[in-house]
Structures are given as C-alpha cells and as structure tokens.
C-alpha atoms as a PDB file:
ATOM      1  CA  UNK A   1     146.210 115.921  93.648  1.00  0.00           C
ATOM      2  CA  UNK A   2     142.641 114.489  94.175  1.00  0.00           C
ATOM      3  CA  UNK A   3     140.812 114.033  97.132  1.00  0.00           C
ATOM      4  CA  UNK A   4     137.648 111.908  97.960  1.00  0.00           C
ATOM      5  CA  UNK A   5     135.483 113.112 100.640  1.00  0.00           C
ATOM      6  CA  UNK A   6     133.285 110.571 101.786  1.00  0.00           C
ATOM      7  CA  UNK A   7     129.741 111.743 103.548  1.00  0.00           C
ATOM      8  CA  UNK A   8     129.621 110.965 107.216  1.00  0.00           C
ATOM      9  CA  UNK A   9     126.986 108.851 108.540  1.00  0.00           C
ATOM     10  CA  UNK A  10     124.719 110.804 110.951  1.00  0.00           C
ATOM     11  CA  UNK A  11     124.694 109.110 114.405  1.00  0.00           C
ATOM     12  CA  UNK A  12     121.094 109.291 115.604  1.00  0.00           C
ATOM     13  CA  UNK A  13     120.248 107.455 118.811  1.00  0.00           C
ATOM     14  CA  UNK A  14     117.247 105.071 118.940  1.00  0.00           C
ATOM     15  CA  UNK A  15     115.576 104.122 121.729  1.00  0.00           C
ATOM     16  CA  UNK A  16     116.862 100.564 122.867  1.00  0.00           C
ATOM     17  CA  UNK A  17     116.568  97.850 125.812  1.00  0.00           C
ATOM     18  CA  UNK A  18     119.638  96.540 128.039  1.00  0.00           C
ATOM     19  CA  UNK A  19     119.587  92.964 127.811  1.00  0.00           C
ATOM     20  CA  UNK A  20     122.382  91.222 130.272  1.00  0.00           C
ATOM     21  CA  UNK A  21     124.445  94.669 129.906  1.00  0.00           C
ATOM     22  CA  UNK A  22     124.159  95.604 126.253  1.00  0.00           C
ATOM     23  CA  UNK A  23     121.702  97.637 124.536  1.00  0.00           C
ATOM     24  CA  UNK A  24     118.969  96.373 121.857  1.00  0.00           C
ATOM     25  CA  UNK A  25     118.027  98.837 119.720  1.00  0.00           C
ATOM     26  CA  UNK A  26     113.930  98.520 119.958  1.00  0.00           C
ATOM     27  CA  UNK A  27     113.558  97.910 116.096  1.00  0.00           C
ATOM     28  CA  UNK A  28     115.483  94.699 116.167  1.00  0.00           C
ATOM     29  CA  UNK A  29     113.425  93.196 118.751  1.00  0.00           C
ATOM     30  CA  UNK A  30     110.875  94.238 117.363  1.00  0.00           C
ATOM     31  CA  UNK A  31     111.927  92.485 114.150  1.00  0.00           C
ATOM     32  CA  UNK A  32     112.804  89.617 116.224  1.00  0.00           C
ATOM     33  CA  UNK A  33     109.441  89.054 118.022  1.00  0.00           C
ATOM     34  CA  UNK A  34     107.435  89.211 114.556  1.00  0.00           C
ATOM     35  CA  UNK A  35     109.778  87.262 112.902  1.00  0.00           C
ATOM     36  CA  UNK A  36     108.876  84.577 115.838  1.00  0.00           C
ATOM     37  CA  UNK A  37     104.957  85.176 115.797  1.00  0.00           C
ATOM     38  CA  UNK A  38     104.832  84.542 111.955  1.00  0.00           C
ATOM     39  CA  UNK A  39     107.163  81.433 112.140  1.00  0.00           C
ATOM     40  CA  UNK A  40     104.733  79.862 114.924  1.00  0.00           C
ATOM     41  CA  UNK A  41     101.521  81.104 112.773  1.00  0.00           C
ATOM     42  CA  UNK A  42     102.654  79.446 109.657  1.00  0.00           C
ATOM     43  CA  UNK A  43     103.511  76.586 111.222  1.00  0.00           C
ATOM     44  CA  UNK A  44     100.740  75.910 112.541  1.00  0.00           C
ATOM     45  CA  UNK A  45      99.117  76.868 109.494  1.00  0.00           C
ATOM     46  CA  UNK A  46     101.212  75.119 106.862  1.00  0.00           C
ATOM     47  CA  UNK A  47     102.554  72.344 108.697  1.00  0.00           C
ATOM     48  CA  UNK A  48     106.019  73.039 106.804  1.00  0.00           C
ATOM     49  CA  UNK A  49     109.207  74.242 108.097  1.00  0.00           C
ATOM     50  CA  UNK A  50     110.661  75.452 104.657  1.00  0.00           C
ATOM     51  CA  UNK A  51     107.820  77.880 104.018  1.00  0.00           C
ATOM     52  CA  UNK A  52     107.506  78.541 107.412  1.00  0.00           C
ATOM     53  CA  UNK A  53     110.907  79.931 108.445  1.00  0.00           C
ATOM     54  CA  UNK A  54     111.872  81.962 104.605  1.00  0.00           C
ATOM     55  CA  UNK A  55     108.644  84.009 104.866  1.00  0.00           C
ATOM     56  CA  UNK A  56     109.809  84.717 108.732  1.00  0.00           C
ATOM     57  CA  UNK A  57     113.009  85.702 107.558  1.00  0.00           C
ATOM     58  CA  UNK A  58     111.668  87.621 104.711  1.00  0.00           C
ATOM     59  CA  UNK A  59     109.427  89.712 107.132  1.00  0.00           C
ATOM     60  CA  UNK A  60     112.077  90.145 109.920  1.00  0.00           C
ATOM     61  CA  UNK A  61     114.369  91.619 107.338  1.00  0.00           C
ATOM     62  CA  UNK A  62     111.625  93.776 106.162  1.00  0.00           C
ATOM     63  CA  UNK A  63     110.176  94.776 109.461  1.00  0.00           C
ATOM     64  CA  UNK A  64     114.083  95.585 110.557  1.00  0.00           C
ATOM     65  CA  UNK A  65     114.533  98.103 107.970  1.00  0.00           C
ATOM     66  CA  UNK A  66     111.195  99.930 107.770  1.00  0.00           C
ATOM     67  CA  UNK A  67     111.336 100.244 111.651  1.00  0.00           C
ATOM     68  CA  UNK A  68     115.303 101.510 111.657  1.00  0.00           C
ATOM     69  CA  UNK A  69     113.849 104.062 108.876  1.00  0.00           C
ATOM     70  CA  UNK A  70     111.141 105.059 110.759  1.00  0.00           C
ATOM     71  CA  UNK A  71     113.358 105.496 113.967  1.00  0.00           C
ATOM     72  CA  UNK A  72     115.930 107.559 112.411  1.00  0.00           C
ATOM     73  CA  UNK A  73     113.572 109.852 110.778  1.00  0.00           C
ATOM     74  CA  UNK A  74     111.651 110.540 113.869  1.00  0.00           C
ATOM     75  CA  UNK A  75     114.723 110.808 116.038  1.00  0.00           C
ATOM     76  CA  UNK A  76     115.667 114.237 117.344  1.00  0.00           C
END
C-alpha cells in the first residue's frame, strides 16, 4: 500500500486592517488602491475604458502577488 503525503502550507500571519469586522490582509488593499490610481490615470490619459481597466487589472494582480511574496518572506 501507497501513501501520498502532501506538504502543508505554512500559515504565516500578515499584517492586515479590520474593515466592518473582518480583516484585510494589507497587500490586497494595497493591490486594490493601485489598481484604482492607475485606472483613474489612464483614464484620464487615454480617454478609453478598455485599455484603461485590463492594464489595472493586470497591475492589481501583479502588485497582489509580489506584495503577498514579500509579506510571507519577511514574516516571522
């Protein structure tokens, strides 16, 4: 008989915000609020809605992974 042993996932607190009783991690609202600043920038800039809001989405998604990354590294 076989058995598979999966790895456990390590479960590192990051700091996070209560919002109306439940906690925000900090990297998603941080992800959030540039996700918002480059929507408004572009547009402003561009004038479209189509490029505006995939590049925001694009750098949320990027900004909410390097920032969980950088959080669980640095957590104790």
């Amino acid at each position: 008989m076989t058995t598979l042993d999966l790895p456990t996932r390590r479960s590192t607190r990051v700091a996070g915000v209560d919002i109306a009783g439940t906690e925000w991690p900090l990297y998603k609202l941080e992800a959030l609020a540039v996700g918002f600043l480059i929507l408004v920038a572009l547009l402003v800039v561009t004038g479209t809605a189509q490029t505006a809001v995939l590049t925001a989405a694009a750098v949320s998604t990027v900004t909410w992974w390097v920032r969980l990354a950088y959080y669980r590294r640095t957590s104790p």
